[in-house]
N, C-alpha and C. Protein backbone atom coordinates (compact mmCIF):
# COMPACT_ATOMS: atom_id res chain seq x y z
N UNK A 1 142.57 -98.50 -84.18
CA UNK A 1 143.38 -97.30 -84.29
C UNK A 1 144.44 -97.55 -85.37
N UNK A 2 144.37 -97.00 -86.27
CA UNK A 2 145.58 -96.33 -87.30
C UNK A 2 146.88 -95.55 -87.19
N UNK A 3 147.72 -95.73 -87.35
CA UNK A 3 148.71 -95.00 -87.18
C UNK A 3 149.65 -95.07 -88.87
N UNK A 4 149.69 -93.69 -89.72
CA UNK A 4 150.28 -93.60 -90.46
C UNK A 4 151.36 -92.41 -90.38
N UNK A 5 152.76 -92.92 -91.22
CA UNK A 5 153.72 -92.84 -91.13
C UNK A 5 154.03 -92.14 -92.40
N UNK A 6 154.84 -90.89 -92.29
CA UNK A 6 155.45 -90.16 -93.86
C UNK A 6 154.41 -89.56 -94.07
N UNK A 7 154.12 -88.98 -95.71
CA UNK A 7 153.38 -88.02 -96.50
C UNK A 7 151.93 -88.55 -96.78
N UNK A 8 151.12 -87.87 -96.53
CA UNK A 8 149.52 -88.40 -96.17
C UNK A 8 149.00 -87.93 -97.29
N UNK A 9 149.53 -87.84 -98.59
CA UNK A 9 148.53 -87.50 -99.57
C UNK A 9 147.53 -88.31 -100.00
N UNK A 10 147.63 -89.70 -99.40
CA UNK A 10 146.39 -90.61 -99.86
C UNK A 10 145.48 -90.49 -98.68
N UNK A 11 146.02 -89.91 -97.51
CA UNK A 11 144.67 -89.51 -96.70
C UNK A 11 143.80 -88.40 -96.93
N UNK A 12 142.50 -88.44 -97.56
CA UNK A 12 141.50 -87.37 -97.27
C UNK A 12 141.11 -86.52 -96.22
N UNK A 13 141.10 -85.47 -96.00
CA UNK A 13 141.04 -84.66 -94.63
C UNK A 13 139.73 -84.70 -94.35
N UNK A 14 138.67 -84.80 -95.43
CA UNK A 14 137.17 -84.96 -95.12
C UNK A 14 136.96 -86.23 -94.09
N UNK A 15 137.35 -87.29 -94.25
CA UNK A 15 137.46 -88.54 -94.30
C UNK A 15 137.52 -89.26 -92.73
N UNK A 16 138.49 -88.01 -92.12
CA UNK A 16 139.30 -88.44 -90.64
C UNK A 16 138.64 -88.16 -89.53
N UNK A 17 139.06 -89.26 -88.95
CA UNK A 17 137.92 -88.90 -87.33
C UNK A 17 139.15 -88.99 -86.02
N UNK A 18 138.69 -89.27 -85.06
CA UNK A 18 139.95 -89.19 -84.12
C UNK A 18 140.17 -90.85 -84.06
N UNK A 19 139.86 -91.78 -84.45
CA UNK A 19 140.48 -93.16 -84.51
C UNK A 19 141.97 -93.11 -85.38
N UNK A 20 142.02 -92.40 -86.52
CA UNK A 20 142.78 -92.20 -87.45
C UNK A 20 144.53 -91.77 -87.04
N UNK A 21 145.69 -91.89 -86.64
CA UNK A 21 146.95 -90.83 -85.87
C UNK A 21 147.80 -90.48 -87.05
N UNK A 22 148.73 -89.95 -87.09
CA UNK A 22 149.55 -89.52 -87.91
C UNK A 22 151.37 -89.52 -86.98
N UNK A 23 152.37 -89.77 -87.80
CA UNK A 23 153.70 -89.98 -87.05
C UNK A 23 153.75 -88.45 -87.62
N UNK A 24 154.24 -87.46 -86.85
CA UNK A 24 155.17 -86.28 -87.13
C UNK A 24 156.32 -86.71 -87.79
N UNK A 25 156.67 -86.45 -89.03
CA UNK A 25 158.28 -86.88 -89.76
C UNK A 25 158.86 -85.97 -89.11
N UNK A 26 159.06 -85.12 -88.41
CA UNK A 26 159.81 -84.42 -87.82
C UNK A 26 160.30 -84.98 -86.10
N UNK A 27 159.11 -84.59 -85.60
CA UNK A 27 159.45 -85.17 -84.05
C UNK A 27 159.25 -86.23 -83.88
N UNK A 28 158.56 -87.30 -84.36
CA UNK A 28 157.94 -88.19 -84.26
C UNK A 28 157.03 -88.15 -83.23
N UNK A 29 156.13 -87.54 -82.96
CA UNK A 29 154.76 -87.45 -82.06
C UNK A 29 153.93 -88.04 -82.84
N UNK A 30 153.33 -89.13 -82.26
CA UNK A 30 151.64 -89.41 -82.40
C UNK A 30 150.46 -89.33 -82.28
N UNK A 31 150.05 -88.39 -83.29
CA UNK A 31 148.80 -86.95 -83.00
C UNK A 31 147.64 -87.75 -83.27
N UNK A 32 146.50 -87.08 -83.33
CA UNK A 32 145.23 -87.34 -84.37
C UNK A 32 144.95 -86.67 -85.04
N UNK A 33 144.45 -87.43 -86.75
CA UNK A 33 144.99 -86.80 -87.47
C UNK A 33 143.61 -85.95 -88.20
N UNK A 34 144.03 -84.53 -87.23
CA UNK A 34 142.54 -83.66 -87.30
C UNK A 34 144.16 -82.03 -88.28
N UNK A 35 142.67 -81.47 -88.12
CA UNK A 35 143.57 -79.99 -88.86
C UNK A 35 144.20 -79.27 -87.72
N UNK A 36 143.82 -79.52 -86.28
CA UNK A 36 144.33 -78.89 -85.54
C UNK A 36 145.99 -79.39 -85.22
N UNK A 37 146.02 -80.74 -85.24
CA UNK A 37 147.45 -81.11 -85.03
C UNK A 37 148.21 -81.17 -86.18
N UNK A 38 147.38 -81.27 -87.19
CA UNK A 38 148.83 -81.42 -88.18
C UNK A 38 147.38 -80.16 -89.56
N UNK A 39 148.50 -79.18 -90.27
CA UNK A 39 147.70 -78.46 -91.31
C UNK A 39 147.30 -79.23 -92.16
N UNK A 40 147.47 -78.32 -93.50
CA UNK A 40 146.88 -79.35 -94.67
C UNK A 40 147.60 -78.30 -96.10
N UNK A 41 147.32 -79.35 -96.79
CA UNK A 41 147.97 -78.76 -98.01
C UNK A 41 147.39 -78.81 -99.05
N UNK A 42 147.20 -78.46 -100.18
CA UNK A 42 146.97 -78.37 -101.55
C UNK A 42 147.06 -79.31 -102.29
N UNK A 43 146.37 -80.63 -102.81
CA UNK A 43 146.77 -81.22 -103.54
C UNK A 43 145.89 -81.84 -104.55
N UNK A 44 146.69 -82.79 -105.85
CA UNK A 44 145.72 -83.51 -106.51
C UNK A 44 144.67 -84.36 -106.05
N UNK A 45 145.22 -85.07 -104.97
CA UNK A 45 144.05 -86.22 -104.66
C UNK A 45 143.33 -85.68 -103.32
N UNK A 46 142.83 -86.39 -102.92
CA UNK A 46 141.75 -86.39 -101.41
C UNK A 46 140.36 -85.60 -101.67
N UNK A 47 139.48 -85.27 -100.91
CA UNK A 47 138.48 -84.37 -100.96
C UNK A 47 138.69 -83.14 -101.04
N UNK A 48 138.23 -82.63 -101.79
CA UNK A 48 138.56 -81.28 -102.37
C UNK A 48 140.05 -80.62 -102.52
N UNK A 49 140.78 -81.35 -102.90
CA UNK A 49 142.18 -81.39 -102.98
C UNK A 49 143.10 -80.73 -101.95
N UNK A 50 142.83 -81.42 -100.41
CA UNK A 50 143.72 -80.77 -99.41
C UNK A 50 143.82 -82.31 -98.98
N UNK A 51 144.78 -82.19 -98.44
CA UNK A 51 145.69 -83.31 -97.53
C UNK A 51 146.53 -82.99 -96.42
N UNK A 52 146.83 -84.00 -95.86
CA UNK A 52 147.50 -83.68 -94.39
C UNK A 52 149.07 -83.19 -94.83
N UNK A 53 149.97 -82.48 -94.13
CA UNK A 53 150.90 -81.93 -93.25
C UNK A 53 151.96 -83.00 -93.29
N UNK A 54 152.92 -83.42 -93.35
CA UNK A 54 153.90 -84.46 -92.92
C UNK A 54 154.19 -84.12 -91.11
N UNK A 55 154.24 -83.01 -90.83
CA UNK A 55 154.63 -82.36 -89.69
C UNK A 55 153.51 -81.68 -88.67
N UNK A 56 153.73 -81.90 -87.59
CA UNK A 56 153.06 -81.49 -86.92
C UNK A 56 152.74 -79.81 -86.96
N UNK A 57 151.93 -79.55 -86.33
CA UNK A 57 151.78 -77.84 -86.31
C UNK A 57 153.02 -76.95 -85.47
N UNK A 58 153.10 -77.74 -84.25
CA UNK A 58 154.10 -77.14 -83.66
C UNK A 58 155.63 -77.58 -84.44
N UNK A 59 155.89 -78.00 -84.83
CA UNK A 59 157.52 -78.24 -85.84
C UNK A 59 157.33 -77.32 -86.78
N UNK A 60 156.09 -76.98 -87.37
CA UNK A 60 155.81 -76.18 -88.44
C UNK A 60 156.38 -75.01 -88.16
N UNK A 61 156.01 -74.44 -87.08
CA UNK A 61 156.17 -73.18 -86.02
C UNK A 61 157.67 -73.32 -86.03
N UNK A 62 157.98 -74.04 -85.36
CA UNK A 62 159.38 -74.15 -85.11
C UNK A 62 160.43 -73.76 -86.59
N UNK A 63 159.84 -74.39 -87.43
CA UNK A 63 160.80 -74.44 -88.76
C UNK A 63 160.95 -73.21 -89.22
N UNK A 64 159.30 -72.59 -89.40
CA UNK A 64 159.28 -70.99 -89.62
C UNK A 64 160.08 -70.35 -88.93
N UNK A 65 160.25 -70.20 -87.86
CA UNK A 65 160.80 -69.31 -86.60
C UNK A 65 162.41 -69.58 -86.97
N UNK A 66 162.67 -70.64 -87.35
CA UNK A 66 164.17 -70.99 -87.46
C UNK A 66 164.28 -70.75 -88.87
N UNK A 67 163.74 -70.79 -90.00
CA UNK A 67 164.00 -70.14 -90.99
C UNK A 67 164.36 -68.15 -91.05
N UNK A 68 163.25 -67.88 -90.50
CA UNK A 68 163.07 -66.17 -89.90
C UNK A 68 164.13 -65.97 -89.53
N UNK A 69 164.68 -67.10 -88.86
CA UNK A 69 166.33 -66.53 -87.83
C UNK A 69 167.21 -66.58 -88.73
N UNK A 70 167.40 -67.49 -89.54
CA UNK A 70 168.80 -67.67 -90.75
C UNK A 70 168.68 -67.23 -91.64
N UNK A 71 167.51 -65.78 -92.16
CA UNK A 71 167.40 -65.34 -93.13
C UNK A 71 166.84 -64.11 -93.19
N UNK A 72 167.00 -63.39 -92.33
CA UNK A 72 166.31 -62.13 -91.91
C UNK A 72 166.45 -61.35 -93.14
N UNK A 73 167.63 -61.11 -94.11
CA UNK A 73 167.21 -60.34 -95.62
C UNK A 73 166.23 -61.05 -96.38
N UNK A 74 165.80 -62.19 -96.39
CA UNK A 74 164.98 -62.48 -97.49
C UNK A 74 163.66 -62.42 -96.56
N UNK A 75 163.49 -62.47 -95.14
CA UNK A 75 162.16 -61.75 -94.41
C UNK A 75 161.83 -60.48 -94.61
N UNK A 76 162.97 -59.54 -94.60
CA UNK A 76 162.86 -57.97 -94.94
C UNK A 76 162.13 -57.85 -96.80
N UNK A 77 163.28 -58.79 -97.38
CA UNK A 77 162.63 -58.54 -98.55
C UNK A 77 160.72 -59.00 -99.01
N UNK A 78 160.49 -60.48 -98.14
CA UNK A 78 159.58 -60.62 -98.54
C UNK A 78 158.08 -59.88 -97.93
N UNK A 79 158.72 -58.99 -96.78
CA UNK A 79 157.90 -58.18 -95.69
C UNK A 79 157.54 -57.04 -96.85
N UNK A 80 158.91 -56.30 -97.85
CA UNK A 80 158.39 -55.48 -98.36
C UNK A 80 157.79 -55.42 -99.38
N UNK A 81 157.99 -56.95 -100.17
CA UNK A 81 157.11 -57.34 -101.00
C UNK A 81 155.51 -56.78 -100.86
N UNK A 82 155.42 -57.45 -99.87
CA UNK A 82 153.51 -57.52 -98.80
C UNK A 82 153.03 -56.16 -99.00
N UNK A 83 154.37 -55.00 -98.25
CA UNK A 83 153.50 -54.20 -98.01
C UNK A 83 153.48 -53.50 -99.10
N UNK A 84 154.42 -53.42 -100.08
CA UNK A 84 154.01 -52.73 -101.79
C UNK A 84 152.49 -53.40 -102.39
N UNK A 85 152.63 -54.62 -101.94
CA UNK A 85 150.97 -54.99 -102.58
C UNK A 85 149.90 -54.48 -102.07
N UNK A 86 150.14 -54.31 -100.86
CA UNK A 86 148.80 -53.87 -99.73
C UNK A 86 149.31 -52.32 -99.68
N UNK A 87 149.69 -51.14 -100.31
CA UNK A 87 148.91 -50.08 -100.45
C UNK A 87 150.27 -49.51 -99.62
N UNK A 88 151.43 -49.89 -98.75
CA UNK A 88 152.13 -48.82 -98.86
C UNK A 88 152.38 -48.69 -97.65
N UNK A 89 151.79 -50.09 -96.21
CA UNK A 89 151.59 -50.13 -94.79
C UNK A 89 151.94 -51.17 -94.47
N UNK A 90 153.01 -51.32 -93.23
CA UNK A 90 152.81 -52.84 -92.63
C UNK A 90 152.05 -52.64 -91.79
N UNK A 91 151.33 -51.75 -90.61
CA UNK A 91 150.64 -51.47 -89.71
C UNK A 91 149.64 -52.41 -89.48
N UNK A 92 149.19 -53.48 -88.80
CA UNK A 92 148.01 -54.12 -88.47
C UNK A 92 146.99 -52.56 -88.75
N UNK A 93 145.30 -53.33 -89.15
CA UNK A 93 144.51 -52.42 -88.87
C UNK A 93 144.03 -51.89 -88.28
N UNK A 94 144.01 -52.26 -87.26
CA UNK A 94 144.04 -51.38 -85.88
C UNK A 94 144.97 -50.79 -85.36
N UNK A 95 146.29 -50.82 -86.23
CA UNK A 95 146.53 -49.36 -85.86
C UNK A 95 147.00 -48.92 -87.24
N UNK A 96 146.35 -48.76 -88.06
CA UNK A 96 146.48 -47.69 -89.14
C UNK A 96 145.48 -46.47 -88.61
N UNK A 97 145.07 -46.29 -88.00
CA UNK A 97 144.21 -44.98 -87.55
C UNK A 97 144.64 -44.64 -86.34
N UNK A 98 145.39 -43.83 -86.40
CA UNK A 98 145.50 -43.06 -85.07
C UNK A 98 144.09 -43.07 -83.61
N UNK A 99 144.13 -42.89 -82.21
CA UNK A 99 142.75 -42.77 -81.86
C UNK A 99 142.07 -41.55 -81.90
N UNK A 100 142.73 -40.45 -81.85
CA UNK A 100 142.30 -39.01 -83.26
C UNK A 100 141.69 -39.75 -84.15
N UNK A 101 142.24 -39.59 -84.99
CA UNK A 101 141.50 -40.04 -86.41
C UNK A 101 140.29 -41.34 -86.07
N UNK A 102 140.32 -42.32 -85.21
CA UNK A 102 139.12 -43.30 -84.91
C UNK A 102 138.04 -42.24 -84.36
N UNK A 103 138.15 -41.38 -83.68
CA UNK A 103 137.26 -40.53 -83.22
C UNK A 103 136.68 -39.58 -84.07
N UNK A 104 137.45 -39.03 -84.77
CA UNK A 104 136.86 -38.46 -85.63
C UNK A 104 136.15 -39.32 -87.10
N UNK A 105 136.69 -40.24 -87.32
CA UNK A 105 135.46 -41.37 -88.09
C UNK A 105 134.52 -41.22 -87.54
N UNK A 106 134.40 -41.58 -86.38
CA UNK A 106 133.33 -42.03 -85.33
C UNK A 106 132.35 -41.07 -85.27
N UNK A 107 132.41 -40.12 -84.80
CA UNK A 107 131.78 -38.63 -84.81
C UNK A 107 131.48 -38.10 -86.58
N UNK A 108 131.82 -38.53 -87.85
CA UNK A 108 131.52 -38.31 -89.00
C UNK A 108 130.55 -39.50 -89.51
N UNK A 109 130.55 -40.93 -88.65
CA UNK A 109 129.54 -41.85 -88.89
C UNK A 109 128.17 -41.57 -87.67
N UNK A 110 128.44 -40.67 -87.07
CA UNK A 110 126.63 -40.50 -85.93
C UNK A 110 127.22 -41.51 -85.06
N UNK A 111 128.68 -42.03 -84.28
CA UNK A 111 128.79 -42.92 -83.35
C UNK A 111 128.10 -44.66 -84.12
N UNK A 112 128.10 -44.32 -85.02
CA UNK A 112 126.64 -45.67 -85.41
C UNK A 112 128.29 -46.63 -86.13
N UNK A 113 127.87 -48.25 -86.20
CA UNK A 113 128.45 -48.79 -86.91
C UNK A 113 128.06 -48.38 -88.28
N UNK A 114 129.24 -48.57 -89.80
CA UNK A 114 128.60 -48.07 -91.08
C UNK A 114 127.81 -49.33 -91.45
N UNK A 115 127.47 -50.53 -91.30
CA UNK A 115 126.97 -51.43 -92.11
C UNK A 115 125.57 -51.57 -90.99
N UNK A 116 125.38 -51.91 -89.94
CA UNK A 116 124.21 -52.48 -89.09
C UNK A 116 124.02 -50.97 -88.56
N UNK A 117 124.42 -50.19 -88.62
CA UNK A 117 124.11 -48.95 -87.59
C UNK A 117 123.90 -49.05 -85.72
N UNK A 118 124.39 -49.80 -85.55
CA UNK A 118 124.43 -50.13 -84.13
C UNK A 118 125.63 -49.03 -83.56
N UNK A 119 125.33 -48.84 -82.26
CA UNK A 119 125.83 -48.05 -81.43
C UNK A 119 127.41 -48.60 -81.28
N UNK A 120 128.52 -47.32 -81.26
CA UNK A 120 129.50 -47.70 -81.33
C UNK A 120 129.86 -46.33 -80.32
N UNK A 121 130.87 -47.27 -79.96
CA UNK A 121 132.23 -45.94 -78.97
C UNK A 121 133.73 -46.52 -79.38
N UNK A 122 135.05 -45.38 -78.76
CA UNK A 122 136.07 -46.07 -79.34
C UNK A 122 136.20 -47.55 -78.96
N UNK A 123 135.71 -48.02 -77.90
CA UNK A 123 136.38 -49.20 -77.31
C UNK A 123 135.68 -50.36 -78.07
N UNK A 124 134.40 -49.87 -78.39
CA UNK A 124 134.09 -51.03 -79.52
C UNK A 124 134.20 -51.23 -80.94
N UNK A 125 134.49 -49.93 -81.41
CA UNK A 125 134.51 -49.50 -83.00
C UNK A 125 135.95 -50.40 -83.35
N UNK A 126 135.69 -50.98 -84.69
CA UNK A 126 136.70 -51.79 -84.83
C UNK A 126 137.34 -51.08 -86.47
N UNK A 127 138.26 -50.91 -87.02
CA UNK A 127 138.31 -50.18 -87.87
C UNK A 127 138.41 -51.29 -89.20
N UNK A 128 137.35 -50.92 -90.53
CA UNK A 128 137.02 -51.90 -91.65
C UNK A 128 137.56 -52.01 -92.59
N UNK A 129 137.89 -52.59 -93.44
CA UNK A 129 138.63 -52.24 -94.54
C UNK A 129 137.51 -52.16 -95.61
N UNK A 130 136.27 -50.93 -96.63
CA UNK A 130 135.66 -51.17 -97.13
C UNK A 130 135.86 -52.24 -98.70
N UNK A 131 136.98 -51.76 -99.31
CA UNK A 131 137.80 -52.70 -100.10
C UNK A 131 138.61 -53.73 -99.81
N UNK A 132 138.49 -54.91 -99.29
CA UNK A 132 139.24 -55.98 -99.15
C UNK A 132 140.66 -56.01 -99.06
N UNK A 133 141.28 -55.63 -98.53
CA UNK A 133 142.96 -56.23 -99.06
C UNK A 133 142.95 -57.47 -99.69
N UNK A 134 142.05 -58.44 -99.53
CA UNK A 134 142.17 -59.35 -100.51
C UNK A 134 141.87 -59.29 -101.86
N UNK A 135 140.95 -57.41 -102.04
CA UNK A 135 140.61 -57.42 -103.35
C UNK A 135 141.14 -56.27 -103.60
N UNK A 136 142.49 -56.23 -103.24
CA UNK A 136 143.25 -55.18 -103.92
C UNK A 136 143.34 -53.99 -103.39
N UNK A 137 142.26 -53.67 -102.18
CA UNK A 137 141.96 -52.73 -100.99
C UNK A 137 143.36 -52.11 -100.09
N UNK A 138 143.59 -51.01 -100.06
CA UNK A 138 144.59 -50.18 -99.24
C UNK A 138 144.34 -50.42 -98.03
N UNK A 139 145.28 -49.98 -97.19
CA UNK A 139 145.11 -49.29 -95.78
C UNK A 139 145.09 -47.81 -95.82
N UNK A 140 144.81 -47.08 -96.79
CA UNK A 140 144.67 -45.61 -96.29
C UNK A 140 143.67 -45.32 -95.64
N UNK A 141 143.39 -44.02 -95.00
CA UNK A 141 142.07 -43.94 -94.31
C UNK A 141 141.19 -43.57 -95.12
N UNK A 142 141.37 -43.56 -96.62
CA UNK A 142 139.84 -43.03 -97.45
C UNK A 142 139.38 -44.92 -97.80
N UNK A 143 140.42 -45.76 -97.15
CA UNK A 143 139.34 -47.25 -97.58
C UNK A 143 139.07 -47.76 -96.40
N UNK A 144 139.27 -46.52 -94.99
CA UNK A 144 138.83 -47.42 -93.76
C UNK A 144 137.55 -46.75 -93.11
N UNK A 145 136.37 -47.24 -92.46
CA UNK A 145 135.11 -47.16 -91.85
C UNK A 145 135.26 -47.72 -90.48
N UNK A 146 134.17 -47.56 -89.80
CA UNK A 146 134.28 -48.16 -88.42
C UNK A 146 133.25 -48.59 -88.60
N UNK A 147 133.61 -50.04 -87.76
CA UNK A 147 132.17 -51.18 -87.82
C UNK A 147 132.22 -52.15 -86.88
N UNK A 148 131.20 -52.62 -86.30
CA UNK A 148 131.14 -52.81 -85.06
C UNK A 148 131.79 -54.64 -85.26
N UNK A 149 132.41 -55.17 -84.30
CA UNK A 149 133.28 -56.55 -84.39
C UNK A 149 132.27 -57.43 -85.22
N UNK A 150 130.68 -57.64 -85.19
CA UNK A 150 130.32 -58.63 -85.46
C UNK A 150 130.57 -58.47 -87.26
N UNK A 151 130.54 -56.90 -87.30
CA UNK A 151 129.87 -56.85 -89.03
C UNK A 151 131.10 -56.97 -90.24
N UNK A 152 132.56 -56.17 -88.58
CA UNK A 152 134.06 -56.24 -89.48
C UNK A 152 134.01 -57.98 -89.75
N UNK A 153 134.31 -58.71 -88.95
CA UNK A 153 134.07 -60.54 -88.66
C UNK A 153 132.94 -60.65 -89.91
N UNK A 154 131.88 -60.49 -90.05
CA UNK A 154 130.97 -61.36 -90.81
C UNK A 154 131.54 -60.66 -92.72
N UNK A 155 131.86 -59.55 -92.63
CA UNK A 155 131.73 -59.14 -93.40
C UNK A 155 133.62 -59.99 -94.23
N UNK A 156 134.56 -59.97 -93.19
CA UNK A 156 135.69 -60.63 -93.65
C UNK A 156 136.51 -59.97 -95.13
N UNK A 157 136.65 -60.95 -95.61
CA UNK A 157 137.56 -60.55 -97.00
C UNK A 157 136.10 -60.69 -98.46
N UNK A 158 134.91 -60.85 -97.95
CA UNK A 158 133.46 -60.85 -98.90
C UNK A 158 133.74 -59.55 -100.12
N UNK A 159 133.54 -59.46 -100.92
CA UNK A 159 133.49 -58.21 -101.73
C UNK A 159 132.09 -57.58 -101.29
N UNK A 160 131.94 -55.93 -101.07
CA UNK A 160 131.43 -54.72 -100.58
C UNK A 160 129.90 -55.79 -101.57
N UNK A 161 129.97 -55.24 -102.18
CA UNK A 161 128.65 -55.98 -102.84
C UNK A 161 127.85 -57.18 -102.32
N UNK A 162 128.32 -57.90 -102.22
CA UNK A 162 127.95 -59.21 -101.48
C UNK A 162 127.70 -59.05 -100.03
N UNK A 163 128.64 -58.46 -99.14
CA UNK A 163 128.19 -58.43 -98.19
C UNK A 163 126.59 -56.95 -98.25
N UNK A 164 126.99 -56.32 -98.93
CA UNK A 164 125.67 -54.99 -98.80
C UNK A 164 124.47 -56.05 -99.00
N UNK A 165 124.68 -56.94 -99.89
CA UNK A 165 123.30 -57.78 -99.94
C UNK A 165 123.02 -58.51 -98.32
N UNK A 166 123.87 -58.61 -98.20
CA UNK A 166 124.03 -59.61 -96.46
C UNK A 166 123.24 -58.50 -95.61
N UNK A 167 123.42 -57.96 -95.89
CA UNK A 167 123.30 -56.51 -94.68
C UNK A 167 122.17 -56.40 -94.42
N UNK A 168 121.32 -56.00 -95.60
CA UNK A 168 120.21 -55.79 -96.49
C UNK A 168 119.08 -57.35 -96.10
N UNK A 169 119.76 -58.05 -96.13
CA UNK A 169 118.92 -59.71 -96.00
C UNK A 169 118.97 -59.60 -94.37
N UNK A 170 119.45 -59.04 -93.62
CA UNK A 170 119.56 -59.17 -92.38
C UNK A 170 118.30 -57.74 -91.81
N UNK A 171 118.03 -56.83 -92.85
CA UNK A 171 116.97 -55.78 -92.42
C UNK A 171 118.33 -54.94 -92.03
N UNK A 172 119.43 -54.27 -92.39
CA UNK A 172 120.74 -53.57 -91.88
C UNK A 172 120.02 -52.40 -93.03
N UNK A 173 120.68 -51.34 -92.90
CA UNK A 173 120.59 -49.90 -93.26
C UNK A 173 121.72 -49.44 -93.76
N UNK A 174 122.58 -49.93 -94.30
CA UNK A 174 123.89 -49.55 -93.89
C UNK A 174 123.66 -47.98 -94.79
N UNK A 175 125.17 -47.06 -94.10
CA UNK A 175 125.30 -45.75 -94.30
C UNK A 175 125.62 -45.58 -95.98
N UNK A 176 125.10 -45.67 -96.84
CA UNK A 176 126.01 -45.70 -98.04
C UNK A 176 126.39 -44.38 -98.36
N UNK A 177 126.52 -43.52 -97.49
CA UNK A 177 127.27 -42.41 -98.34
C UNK A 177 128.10 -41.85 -98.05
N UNK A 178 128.67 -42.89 -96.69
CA UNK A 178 129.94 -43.22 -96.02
C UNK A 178 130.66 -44.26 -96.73
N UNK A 179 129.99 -45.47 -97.13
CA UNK A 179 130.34 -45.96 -98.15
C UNK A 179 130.64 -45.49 -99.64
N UNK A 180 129.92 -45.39 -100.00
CA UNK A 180 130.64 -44.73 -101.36
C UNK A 180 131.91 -43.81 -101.53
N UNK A 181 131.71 -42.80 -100.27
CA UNK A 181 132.72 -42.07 -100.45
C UNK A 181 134.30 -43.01 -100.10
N UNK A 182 134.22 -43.62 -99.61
CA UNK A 182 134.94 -44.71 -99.59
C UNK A 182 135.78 -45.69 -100.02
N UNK A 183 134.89 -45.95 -101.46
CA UNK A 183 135.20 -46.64 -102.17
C UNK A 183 136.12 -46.59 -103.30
């Protein structure tokens, strides 16, 4: 058993098994040194340039939470940063649609998910983002669809293209003229 101490940039995260521990520079807890107890970071060296955390996950938490507290204008500011990039909403996506408006998607898609066409009701319809917020995609309701958990999940932050091929490789139908209009 290993036990290393301070900044782990010479540890590889590929590399680590549970023989391996890590000291928290913060609390000093002696974890193992997996992604679950301590994150990872960005860097020049290791496998594929991520490395361990100095800090545990929970101090991490902690630091955030205590930063949030001693700085609530530069949270406001950087909250409204976010939502000027993302289209104009802080609303999680599930609830940018009213359950009006989910119903009436719902009833304009045939009840069907838009990508697999599988049977949907409100309680399962999950609402999609057809443009990514990661690719520059709004929250208005002309970039949201309803799609059933597995296809919102598989489909993720993928660009519309890539996943339509997914869809398509899977024997899926998807609605494209719910899509398009969409887009």
């Amino acid at each position: 058993m290993a036990i290393f101490k301070g900044s782990m940039t010479s540890l590889s995260v590929a590399n680590t098994d549970e023989s391996i521990f890590l000291e928290c520079s913060n609390c000093g807890d002696v974890l193992p040194a997996t992604r679950v107890h301590f994150g990872t970071v960005k860097r020049a060296t290791g496998i594929n340039g991520r490395a361990f955390k100095r800090t545990c996950r929970r101090c991490t938490r902690a630091q955030k939470k205590s930063h949030k507290e001693r700085n609530p204008d530069m949270v406001r500011r950087w909250n409204a940063e976010r939502v000027a990039r993302q289209g104009g909403t802080a609303k999680a996506s599930t609830e940018m649609l009213t359950t009006t408006q989910k119903r009436q998607k719902l009833a304009l898609q045939g009840s069907e998910c838009v990508y697999c066409r599988c049977n949907l009701n409100i309680s399962t319809a999950t609402v999609e983002h057809v443009r990514s917020v990661a690719e520059g995609g709004t929250d208005n309701s002309s970039n949201l669809v309803m799609a059933c958990s597995r296809c919102n999940q598989g489909k993720s932050g993928a660009p519309l293209s890539e996943w339509l091929e997914r869809c398509r490789a899977y024997g899926y139908q998807p609605q494209m003229q719910i899509i398009n209009e969409a887009r």
